[in-house]
Protein backbone atom coordinates (compact mmCIF):
# COMPACT_ATOMS: atom_id res chain seq x y z
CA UNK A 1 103.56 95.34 107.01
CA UNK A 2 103.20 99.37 107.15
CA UNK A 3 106.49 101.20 106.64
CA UNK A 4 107.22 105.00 106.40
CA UNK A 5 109.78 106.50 104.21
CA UNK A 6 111.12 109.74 103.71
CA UNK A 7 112.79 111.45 100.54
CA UNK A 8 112.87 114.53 99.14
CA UNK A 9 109.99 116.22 96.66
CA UNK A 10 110.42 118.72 94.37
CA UNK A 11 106.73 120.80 94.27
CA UNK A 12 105.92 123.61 91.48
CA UNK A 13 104.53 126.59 93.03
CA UNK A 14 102.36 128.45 90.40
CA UNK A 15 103.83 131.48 88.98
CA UNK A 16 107.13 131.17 91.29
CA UNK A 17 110.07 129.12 91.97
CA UNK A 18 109.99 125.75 93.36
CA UNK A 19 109.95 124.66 96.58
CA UNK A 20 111.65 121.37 98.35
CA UNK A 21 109.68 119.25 101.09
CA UNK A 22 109.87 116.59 102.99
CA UNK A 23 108.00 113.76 101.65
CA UNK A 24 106.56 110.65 103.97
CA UNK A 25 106.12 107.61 101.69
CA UNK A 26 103.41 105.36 103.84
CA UNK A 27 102.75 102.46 102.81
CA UNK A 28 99.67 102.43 105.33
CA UNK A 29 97.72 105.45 104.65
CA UNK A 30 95.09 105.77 102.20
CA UNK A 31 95.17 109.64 101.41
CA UNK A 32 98.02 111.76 100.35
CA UNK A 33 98.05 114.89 103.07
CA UNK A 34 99.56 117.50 102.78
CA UNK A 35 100.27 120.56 105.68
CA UNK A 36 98.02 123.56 105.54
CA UNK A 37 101.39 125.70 105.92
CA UNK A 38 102.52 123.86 102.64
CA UNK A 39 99.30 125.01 101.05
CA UNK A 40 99.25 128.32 102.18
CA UNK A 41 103.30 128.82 101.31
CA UNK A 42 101.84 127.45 97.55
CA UNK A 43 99.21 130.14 97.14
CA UNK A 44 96.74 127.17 96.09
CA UNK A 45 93.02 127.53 96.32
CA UNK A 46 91.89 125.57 98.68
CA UNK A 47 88.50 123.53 97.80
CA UNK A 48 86.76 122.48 100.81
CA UNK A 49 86.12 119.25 101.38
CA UNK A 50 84.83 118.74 105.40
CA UNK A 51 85.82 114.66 105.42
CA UNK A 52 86.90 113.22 108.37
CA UNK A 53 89.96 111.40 108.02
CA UNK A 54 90.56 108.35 110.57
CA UNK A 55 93.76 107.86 111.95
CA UNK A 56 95.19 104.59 112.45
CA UNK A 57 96.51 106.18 116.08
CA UNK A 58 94.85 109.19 117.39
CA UNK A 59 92.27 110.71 117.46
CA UNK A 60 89.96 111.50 113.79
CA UNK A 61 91.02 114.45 111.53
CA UNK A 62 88.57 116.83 109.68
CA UNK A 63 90.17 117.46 106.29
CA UNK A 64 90.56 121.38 105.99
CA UNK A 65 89.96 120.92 101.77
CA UNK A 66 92.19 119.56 98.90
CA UNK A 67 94.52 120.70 96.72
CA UNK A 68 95.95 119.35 93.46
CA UNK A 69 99.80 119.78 93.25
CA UNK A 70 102.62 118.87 90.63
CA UNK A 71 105.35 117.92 91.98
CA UNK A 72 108.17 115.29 91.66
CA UNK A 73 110.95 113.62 93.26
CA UNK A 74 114.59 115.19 93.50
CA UNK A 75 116.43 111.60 92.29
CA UNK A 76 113.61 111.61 89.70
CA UNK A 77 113.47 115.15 88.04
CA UNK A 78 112.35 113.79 84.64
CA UNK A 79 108.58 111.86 86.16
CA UNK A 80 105.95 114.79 87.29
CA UNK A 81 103.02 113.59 89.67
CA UNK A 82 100.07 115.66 89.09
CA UNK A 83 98.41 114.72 92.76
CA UNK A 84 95.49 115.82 94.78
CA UNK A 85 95.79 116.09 98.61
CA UNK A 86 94.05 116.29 101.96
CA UNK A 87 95.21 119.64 103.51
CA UNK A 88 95.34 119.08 107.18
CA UNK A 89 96.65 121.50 109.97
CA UNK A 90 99.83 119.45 110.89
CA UNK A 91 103.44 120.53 112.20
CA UNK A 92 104.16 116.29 111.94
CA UNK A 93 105.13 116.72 108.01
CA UNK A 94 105.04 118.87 105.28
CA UNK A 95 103.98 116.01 102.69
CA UNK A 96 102.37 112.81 103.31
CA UNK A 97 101.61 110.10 100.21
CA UNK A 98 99.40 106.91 100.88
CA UNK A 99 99.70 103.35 99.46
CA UNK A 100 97.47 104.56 96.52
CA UNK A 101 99.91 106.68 94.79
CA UNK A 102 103.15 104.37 95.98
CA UNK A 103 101.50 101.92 94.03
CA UNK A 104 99.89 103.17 91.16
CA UNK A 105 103.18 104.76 90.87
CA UNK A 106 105.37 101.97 91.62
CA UNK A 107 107.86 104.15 93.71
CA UNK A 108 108.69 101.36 96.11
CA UNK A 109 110.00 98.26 95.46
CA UNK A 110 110.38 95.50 97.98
């Protein structure tokens, strides 16, 4: 079964302070994603990338590029991901991160 959570993430801008998102745990998706107006508010260089991402509802999503981030969560200041993400244009969420990373990560447990 395919949950979403949401928590907070700390996310290291380079050069500047940090920043605090809203982070979607889904334990459905296969990406991490994160919104282009994340990206751009991070300064990051954006490599392109062109893939088309499917949706499980909706309609198909063409990846703007990828970014790699550090960031962590706030009830877990002393762990730091170093991630890399689908930048998508998307006012749904400011950071999305698939079953990949949950798991590797162990960041859920049922």
């Amino acid at each position: 079964m395919d949950e979403t959570f949401i928590c907070e993430g700390m996310f290291q801008r380079p050069g500047r302070s940090e920043a605090c998102y809203a982070v979607y745990l889904d334990t459905g998706a296969k990406v991490n994603l994160i919104a282009h107006s994340v990206q751009k508010d991070f300064g990051l260089p954006l490599e392109p990338s062109g893939e088309i991402l499917k949706c499980l509802l909706g309609p198909s999503v063409e990846a703007l590029g990828t970014v790699t981030v550090q960031w962590w969560f706030n009830h877990y200041p002393g762990r730091i991901y170093t991630e890399k993400f689908y930048v998508i244009d998307s006012e749904e969420f400011d950071v999305l991160v698939g079953k990949g990373f949950i798991g590797k990560n162990k960041v859920l447990r049922f």
